[in-house]
C-alpha atoms as a PDB file:
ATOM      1  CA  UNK A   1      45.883 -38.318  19.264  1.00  0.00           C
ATOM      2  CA  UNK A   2      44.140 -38.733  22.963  1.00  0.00           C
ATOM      3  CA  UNK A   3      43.825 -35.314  23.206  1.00  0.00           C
ATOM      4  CA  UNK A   4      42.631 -34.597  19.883  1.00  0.00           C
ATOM      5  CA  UNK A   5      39.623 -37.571  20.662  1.00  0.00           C
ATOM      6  CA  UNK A   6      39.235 -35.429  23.960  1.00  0.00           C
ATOM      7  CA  UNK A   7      39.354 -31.918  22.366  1.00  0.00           C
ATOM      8  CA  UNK A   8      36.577 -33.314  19.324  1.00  0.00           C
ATOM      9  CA  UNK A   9      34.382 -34.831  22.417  1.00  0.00           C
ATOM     10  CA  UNK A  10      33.953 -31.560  24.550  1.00  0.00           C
ATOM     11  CA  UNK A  11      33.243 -29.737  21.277  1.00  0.00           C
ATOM     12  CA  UNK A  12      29.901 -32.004  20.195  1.00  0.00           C
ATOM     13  CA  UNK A  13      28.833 -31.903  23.835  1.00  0.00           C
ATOM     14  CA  UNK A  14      28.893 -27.966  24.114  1.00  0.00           C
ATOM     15  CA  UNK A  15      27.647 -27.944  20.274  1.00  0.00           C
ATOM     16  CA  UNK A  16      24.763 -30.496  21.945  1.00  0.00           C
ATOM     17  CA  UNK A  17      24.397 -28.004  24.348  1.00  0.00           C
ATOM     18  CA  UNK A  18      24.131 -25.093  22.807  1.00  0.00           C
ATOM     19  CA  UNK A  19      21.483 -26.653  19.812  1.00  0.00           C
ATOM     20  CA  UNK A  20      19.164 -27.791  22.911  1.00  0.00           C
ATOM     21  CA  UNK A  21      15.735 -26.018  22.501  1.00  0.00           C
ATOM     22  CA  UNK A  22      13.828 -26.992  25.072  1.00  0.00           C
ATOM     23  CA  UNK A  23      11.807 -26.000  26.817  1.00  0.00           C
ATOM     24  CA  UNK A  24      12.428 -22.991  24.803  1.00  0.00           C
ATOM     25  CA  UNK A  25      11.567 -20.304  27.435  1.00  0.00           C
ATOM     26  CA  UNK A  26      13.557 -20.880  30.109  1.00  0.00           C
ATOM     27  CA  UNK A  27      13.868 -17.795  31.847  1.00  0.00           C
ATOM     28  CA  UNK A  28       9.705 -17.800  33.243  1.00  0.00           C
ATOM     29  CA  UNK A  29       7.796 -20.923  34.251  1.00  0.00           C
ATOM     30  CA  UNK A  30       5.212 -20.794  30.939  1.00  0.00           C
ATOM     31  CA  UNK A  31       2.171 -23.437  30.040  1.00  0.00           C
ATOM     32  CA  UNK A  32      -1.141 -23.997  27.915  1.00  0.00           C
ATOM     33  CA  UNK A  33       0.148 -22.297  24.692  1.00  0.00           C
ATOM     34  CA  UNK A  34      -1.276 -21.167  21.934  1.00  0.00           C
ATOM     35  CA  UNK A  35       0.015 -19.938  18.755  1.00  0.00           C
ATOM     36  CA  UNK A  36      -0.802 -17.725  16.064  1.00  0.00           C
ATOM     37  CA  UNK A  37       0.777 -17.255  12.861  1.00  0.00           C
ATOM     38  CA  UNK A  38       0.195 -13.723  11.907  1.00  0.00           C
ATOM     39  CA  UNK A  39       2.705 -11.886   9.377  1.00  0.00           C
ATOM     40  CA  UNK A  40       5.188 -14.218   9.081  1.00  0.00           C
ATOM     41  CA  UNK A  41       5.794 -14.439  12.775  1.00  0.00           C
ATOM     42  CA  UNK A  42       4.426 -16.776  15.439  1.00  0.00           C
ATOM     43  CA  UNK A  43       3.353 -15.016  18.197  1.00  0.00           C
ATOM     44  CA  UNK A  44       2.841 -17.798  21.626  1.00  0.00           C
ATOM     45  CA  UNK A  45       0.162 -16.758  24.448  1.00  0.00           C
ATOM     46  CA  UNK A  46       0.954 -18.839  27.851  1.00  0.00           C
ATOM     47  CA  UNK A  47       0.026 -18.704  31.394  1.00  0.00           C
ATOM     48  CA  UNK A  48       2.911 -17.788  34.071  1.00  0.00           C
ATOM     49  CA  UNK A  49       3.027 -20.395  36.181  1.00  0.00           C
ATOM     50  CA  UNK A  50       4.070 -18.591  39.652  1.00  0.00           C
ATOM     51  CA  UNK A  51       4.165 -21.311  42.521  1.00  0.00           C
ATOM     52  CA  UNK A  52       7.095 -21.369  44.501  1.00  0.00           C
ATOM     53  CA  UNK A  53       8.709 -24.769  45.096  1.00  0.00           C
ATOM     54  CA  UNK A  54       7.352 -25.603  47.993  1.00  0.00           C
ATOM     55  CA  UNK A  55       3.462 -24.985  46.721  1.00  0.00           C
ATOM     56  CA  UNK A  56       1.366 -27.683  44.898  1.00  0.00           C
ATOM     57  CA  UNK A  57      -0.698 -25.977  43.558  1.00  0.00           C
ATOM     58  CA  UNK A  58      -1.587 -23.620  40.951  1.00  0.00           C
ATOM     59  CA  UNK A  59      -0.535 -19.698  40.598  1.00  0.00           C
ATOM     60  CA  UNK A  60      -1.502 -17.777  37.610  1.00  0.00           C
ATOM     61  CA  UNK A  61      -1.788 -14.238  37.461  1.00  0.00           C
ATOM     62  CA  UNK A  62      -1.323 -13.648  33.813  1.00  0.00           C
ATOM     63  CA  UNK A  63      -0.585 -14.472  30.639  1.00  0.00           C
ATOM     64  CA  UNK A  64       2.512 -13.714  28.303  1.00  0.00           C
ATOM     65  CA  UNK A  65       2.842 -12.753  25.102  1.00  0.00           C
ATOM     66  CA  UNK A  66       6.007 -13.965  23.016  1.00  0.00           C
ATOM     67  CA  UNK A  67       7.274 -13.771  19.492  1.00  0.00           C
ATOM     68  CA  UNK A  68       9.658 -15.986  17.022  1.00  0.00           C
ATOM     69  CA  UNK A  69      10.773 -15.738  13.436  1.00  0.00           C
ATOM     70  CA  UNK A  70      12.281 -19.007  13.775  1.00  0.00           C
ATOM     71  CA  UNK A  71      10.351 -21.394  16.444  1.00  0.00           C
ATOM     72  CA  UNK A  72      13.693 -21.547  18.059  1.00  0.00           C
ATOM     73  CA  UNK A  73      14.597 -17.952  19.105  1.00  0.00           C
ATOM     74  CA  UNK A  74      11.584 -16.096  21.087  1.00  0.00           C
ATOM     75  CA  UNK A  75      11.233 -12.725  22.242  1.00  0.00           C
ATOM     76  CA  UNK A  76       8.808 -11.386  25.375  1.00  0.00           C
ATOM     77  CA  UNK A  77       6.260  -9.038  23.717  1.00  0.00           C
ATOM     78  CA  UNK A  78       4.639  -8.632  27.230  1.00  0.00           C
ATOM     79  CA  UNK A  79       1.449  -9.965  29.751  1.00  0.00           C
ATOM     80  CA  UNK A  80      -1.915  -9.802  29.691  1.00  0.00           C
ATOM     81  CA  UNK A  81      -3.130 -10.406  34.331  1.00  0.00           C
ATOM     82  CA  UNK A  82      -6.432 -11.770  34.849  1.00  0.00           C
ATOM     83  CA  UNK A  83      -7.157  -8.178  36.550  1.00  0.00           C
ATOM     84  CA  UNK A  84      -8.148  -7.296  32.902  1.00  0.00           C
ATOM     85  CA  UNK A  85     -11.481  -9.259  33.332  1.00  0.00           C
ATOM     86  CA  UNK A  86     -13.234  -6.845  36.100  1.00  0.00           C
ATOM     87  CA  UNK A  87     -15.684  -9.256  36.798  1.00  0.00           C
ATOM     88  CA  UNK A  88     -13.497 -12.415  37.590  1.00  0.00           C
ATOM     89  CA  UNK A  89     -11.115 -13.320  40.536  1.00  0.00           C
ATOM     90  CA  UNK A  90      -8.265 -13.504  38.964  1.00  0.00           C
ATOM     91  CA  UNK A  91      -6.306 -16.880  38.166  1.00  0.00           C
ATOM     92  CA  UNK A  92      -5.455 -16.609  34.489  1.00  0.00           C
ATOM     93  CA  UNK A  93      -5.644 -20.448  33.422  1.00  0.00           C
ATOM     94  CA  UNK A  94      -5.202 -21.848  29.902  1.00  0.00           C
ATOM     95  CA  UNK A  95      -6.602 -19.098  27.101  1.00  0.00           C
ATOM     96  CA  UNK A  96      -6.662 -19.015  23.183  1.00  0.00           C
ATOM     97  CA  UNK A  97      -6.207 -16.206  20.469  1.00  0.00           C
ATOM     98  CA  UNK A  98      -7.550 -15.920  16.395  1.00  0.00           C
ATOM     99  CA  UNK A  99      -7.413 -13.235  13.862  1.00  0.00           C
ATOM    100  CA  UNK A 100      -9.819 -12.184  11.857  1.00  0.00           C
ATOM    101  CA  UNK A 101      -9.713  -9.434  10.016  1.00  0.00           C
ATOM    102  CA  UNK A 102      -6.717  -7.573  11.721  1.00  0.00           C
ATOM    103  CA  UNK A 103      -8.116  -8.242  15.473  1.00  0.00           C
ATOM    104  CA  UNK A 104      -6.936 -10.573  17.553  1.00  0.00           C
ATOM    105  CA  UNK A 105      -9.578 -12.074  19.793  1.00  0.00           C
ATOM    106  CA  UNK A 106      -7.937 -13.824  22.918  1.00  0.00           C
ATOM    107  CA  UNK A 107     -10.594 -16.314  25.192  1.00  0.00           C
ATOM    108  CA  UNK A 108      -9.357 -17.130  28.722  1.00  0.00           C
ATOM    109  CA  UNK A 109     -10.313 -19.158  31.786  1.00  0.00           C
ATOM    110  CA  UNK A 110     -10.834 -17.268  35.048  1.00  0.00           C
ATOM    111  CA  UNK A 111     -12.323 -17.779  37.956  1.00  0.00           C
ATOM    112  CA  UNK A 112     -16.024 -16.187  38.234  1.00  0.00           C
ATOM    113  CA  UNK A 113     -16.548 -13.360  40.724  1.00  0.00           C
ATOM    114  CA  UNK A 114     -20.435 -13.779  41.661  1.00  0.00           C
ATOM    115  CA  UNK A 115     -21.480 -17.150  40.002  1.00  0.00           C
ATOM    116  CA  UNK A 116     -19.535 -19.828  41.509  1.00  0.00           C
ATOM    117  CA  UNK A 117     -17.010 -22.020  38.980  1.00  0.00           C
ATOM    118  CA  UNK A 118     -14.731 -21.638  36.202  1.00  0.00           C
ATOM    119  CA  UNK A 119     -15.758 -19.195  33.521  1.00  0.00           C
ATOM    120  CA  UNK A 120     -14.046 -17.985  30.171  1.00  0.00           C
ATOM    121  CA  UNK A 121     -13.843 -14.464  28.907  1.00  0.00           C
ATOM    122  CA  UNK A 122     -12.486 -12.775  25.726  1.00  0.00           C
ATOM    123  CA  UNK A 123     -10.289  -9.503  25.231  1.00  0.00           C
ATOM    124  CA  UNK A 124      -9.845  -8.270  21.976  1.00  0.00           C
ATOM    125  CA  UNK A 125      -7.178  -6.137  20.665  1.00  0.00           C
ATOM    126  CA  UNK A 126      -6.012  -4.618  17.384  1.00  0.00           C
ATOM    127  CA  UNK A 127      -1.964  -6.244  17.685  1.00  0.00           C
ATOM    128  CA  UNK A 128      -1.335  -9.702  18.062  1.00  0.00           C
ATOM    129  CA  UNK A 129       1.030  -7.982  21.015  1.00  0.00           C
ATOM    130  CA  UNK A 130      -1.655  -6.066  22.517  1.00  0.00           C
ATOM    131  CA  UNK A 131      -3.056  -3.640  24.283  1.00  0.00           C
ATOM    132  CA  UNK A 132      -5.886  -6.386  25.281  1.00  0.00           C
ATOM    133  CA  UNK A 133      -9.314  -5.308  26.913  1.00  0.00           C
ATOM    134  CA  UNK A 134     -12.190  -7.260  27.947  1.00  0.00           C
ATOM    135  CA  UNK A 135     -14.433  -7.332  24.953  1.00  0.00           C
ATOM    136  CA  UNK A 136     -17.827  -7.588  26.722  1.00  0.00           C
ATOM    137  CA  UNK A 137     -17.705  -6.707  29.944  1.00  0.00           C
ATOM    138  CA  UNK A 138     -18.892 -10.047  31.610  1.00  0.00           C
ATOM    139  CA  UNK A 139     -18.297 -13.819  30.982  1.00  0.00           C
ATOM    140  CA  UNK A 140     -18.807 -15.943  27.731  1.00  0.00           C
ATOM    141  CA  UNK A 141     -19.815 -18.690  29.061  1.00  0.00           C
ATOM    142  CA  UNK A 142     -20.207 -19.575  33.266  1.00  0.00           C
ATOM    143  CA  UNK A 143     -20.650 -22.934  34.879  1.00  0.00           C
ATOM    144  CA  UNK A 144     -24.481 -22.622  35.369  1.00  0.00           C
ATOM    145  CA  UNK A 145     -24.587 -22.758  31.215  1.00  0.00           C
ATOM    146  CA  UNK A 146     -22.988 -26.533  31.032  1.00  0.00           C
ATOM    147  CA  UNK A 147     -25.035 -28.802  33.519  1.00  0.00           C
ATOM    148  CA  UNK A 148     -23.685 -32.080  31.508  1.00  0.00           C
ATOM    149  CA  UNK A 149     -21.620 -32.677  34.618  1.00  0.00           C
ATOM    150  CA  UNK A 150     -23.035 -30.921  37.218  1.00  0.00           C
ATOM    151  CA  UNK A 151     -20.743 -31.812  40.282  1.00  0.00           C
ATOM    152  CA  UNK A 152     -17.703 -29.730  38.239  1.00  0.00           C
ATOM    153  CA  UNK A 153     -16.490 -26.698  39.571  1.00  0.00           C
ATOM    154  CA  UNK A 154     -14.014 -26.577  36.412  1.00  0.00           C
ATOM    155  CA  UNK A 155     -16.027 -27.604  33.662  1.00  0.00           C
ATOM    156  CA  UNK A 156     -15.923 -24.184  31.717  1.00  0.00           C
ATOM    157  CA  UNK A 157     -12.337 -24.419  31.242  1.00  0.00           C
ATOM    158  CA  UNK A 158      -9.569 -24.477  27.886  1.00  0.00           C
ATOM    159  CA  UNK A 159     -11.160 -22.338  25.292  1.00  0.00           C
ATOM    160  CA  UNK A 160     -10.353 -23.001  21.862  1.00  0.00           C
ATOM    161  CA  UNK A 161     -11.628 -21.367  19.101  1.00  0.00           C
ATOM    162  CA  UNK A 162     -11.621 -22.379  15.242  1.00  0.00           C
ATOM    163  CA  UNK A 163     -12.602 -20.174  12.484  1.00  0.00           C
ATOM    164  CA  UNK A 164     -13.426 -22.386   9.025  1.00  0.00           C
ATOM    165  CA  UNK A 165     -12.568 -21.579   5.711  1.00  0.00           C
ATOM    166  CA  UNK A 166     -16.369 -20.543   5.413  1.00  0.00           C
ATOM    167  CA  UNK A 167     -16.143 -17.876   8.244  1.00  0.00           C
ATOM    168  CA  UNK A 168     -18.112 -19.642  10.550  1.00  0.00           C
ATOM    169  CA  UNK A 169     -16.219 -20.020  13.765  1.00  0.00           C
ATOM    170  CA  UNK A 170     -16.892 -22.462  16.657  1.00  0.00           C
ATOM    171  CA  UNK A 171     -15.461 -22.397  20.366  1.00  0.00           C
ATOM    172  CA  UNK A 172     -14.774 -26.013  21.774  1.00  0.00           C
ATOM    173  CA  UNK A 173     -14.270 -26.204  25.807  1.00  0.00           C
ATOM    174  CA  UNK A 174     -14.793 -28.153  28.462  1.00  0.00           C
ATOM    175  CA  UNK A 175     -13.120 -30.760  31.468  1.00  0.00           C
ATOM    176  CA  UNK A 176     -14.668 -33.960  31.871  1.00  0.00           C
ATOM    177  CA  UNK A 177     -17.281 -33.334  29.251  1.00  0.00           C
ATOM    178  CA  UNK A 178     -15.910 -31.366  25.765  1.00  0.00           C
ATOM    179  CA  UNK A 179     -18.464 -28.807  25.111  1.00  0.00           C
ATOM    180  CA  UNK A 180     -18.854 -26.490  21.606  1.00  0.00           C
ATOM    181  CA  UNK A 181     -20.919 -23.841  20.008  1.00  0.00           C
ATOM    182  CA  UNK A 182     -21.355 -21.900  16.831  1.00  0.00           C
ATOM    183  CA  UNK A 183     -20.376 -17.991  17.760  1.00  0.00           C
ATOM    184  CA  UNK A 184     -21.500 -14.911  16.358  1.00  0.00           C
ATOM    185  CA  UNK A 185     -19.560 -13.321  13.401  1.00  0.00           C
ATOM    186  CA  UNK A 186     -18.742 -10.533  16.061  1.00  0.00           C
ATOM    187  CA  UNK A 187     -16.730 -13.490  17.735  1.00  0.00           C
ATOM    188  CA  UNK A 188     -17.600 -12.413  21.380  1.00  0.00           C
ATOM    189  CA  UNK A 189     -21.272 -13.916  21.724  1.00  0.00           C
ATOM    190  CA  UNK A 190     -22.690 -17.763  21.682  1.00  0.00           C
ATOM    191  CA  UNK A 191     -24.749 -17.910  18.303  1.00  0.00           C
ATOM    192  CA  UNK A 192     -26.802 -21.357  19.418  1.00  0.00           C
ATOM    193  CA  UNK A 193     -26.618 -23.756  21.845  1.00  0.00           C
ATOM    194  CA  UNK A 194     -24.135 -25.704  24.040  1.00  0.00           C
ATOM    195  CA  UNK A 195     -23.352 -29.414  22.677  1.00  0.00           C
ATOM    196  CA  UNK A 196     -21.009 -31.804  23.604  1.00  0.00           C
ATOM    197  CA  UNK A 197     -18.855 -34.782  21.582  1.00  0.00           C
ATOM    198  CA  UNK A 198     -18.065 -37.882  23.170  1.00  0.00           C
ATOM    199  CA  UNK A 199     -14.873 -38.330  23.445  1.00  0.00           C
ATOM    200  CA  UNK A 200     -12.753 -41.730  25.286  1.00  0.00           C
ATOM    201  CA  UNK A 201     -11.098 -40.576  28.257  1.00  0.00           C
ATOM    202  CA  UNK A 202     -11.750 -37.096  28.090  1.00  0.00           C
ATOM    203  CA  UNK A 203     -10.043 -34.363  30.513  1.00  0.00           C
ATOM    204  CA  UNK A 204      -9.617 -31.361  29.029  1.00  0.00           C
ATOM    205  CA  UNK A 205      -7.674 -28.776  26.324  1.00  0.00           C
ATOM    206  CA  UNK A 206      -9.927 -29.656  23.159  1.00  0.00           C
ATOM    207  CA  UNK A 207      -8.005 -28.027  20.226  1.00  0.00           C
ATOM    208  CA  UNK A 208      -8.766 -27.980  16.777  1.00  0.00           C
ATOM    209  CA  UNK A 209      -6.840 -27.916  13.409  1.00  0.00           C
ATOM    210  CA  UNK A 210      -7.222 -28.607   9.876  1.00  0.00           C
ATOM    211  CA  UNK A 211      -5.023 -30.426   7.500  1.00  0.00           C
ATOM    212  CA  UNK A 212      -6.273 -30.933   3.678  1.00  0.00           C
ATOM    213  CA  UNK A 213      -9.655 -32.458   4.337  1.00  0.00           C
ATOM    214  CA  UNK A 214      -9.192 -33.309   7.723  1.00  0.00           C
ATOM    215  CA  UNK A 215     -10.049 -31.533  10.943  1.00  0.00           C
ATOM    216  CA  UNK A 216      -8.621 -32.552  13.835  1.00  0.00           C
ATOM    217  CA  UNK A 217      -9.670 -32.444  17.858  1.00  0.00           C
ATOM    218  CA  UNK A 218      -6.557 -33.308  20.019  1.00  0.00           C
ATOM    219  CA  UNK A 219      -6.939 -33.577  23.602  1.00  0.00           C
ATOM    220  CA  UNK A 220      -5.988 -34.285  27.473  1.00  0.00           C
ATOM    221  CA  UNK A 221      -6.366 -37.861  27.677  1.00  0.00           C
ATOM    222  CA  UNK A 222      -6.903 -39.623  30.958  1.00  0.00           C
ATOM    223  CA  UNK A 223      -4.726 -38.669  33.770  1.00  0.00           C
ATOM    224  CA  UNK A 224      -1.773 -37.745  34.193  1.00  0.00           C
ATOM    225  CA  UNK A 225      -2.541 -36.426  30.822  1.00  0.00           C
ATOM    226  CA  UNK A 226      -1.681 -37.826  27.649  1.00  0.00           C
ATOM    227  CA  UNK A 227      -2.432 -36.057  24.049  1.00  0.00           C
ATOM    228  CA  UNK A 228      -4.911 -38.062  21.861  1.00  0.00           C
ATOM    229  CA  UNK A 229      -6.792 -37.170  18.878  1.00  0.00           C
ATOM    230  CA  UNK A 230     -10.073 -37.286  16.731  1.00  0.00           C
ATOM    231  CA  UNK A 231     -10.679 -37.002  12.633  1.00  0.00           C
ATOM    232  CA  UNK A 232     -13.663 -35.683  10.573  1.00  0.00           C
ATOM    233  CA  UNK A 233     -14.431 -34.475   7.599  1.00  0.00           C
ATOM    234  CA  UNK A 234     -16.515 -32.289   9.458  1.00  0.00           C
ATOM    235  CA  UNK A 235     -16.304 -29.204  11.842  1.00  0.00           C
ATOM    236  CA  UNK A 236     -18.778 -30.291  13.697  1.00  0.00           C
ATOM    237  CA  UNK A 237     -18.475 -34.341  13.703  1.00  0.00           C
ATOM    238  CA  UNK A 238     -19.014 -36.999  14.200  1.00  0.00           C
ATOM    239  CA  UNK A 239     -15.862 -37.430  14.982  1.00  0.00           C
ATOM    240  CA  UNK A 240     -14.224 -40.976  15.088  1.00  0.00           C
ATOM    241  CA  UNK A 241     -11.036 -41.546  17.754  1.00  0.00           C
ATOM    242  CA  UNK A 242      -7.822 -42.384  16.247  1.00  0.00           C
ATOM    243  CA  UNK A 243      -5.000 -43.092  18.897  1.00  0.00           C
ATOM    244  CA  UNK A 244      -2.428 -41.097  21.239  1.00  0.00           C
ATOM    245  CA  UNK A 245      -0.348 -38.637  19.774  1.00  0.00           C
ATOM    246  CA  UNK A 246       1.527 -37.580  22.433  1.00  0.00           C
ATOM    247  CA  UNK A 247       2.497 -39.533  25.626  1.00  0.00           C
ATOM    248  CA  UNK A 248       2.755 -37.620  29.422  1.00  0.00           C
ATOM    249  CA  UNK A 249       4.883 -35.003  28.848  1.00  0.00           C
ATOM    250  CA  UNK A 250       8.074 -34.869  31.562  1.00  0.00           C
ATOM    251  CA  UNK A 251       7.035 -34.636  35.184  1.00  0.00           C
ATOM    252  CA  UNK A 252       3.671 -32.701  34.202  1.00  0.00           C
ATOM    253  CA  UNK A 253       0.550 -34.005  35.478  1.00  0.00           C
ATOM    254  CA  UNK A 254      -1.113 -32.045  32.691  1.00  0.00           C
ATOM    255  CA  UNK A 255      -0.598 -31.958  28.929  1.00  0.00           C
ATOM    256  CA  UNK A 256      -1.842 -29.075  26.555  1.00  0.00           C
ATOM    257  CA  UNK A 257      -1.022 -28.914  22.885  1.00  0.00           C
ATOM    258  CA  UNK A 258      -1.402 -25.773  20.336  1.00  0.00           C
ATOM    259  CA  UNK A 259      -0.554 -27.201  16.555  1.00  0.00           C
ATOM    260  CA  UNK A 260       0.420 -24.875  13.890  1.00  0.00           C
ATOM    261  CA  UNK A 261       2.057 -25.153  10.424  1.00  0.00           C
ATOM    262  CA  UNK A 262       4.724 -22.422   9.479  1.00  0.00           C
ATOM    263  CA  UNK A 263       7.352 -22.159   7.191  1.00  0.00           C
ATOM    264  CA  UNK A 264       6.234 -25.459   5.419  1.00  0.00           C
ATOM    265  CA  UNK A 265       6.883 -27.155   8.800  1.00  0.00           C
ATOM    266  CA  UNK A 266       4.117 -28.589  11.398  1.00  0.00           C
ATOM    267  CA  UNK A 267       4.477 -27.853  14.774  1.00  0.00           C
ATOM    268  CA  UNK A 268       3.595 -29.271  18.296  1.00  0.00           C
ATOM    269  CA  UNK A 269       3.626 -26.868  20.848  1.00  0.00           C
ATOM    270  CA  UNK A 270       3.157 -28.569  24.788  1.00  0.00           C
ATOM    271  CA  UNK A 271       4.660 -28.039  27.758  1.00  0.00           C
ATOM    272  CA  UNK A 272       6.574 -29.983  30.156  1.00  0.00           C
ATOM    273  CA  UNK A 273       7.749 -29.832  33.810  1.00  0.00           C
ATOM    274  CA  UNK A 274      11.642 -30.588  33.089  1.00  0.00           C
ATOM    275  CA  UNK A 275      13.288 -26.997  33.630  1.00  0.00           C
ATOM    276  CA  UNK A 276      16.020 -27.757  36.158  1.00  0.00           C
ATOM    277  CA  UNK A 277      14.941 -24.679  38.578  1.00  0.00           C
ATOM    278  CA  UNK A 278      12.444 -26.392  40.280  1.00  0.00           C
ATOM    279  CA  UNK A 279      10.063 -27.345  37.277  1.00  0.00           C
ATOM    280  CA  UNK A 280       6.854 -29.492  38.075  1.00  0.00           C
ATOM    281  CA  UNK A 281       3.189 -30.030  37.739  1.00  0.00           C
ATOM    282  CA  UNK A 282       2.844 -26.335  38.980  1.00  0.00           C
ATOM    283  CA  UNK A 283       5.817 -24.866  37.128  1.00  0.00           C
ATOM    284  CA  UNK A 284       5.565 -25.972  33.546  1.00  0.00           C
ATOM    285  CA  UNK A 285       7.604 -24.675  30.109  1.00  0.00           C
ATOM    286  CA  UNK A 286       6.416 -24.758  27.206  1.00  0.00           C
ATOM    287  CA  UNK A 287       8.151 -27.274  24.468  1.00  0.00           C
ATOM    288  CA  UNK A 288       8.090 -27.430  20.554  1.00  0.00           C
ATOM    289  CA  UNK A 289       8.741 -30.514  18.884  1.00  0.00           C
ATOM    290  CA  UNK A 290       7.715 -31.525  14.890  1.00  0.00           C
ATOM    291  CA  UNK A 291       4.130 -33.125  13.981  1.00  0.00           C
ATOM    292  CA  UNK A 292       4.397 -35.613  11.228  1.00  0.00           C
ATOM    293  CA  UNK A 293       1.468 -37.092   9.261  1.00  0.00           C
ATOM    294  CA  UNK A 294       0.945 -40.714   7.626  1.00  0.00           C
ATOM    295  CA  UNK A 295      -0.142 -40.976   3.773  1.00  0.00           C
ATOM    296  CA  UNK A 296      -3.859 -41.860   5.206  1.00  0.00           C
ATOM    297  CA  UNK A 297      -4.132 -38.402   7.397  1.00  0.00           C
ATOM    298  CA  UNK A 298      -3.209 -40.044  10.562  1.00  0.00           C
ATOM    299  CA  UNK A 299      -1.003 -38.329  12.863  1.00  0.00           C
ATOM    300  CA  UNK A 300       2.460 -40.091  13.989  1.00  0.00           C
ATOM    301  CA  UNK A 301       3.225 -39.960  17.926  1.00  0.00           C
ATOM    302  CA  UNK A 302       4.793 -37.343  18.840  1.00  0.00           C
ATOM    303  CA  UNK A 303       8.808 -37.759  19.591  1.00  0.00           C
ATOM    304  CA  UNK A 304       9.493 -35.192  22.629  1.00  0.00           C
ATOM    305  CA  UNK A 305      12.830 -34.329  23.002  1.00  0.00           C
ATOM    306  CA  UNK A 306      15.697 -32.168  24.229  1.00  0.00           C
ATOM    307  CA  UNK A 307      16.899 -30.420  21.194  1.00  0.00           C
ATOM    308  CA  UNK A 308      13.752 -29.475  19.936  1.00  0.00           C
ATOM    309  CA  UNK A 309      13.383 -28.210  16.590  1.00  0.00           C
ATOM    310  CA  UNK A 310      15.596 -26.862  13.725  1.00  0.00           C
ATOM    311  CA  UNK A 311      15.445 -23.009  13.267  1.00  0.00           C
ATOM    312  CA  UNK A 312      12.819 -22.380  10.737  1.00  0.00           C
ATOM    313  CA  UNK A 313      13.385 -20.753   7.331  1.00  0.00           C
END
């Protein structure tokens, strides 16, 4: 009977193991996601977090491109490096991607090569998997456009773009200060000017999503960062503060979120610092966990955990 207790005992703790999702790319350092459903697949755009152990500090090169059918199971479609941009210096911080209309428009932060400061650029491509080239040829928006806070070298920084069900599409940006603008229907030019939201605690990695009537700006709150999160009935505010949705993530000093709804499911995507090879503030994985709402719209704090989600069907 002992060793029938024993036997049943190892078998849930290697079922335990083997059912643990996350992070769910374990085999690169990964962080900032985003996700776009496209086709009945997700497809997840992170930086490669390159440090070696013994460096604190950041080392991006470029950005990968994954794939899942399931949110559980993901498959390396292939990277994107900062090189792309011929007029930045590299460092390929956190980026975004949309559709529209069977092109798949993907802003990034990179480091300016003349004008001194963060900048963001967009590549465009016609597969969610690429090829990817620079769209324009020079920067979307550089740190002498956004004077809000003047002393930030990193101001320009965590592009997100939403496209409404009217086909008017906004960018939202910003560290220290969130920034937005209307764009062009092209998608690669600024069609107005810069404005800002005030926002409690802001840092950084404004991203927006809509749920019924609700839009939604989640955010880096304070620091180390927390997720937090804004409602309107608007695109374009006001926008009234709600609570924390998601508490520091692991040993990350930094927390950036990507939400998306698939297979009748709502998703958080984040990342963490907990893989076991040396993960930290500098060597982050990405993490998926569920996003629950409350009868009123609210959002429900997120519950980060080990096993992750359920494959999806």
């Amino acid at each position: 009977m002992k060793s029938l207790t024993l036997i049943a005992l190892l078998a849930a703790i290697v079922s335990t193991a083997i059912l643990a999702q996350n992070p769910v790319i374990t085999h690169k350092y990964t962080a900032d996601p985003a996700a776009v459903v496209y086709n009945d697949t997700v497809y997840l755009y992170v930086g490669h977090d390159e440090a070696l152990p013994d460096q604190n500090h950041y080392v991006l090169n470029e950005w990968l491109i994954f794939s899942s059918t399931d949110m559980v199971n993901w498959k390396e479609e292939g990277a994107f490096p900062a090189s792309a941009f011929e007029w930045a210096d590299g460092q390929a911080w956190a980026s975004h991607v949309v559709e529209r209309d069977g092109k798949f428009y993907w802003y990034v932060t990179v480091e300016h090569g003349t004008i001194p400061g963060k900048s963001m650029g967009v590549a465009v491509s016609d597969s969610p998997t690429g090829p990817f080239k620079d769209a324009i040829g020079a920067a979307l928006v550089t740190n002498d456009m956004t004077t809000e806070h003047s002393s930030s070298y990193w101001d320009d920084i965590d592009p997100a773009v939403y496209i409404d069900n009217n086909g008017e599409a906004y960018i939202f940006w910003g560290n220290v200060v969130c920034y937005y603008a209307k764009l062009k229907d092209n998608l690669i030019e600024l069609d107005g000017p810069i404005q800002t939201i005030d926002l409690p605690y802001f840092t950084e990695a404004p991203y927006i999503h809509k749920k019924g009537d609700w839009y939604y700006l989640t955010y880096a709150y304070q620091f180390p960062e927390k997720t937090a999160y804004a409602m309107s009935k608007s695109l374009t505010g006001p926008w009234e503060f709600k609570d924390i949705l998601n508490e520091v993530a692991g040993n990350s000093n930094t927390n950036h979120q990507s939400i998306i709804e698939y297979k009748g499911k709502d998703y958080f995507i984040y990342h963490n610092g907990s893989l076991p090879t040396a993960g930290s503030s500098y060597r982050r994985s990405v993490c998926v966990d569920y996003l629950h709402y409350n009868e009123d719209g609210t959002l429900k704090r997120v519950i980060m955990t080990s096993e992750g989600v359920q494959p999806a069907e």
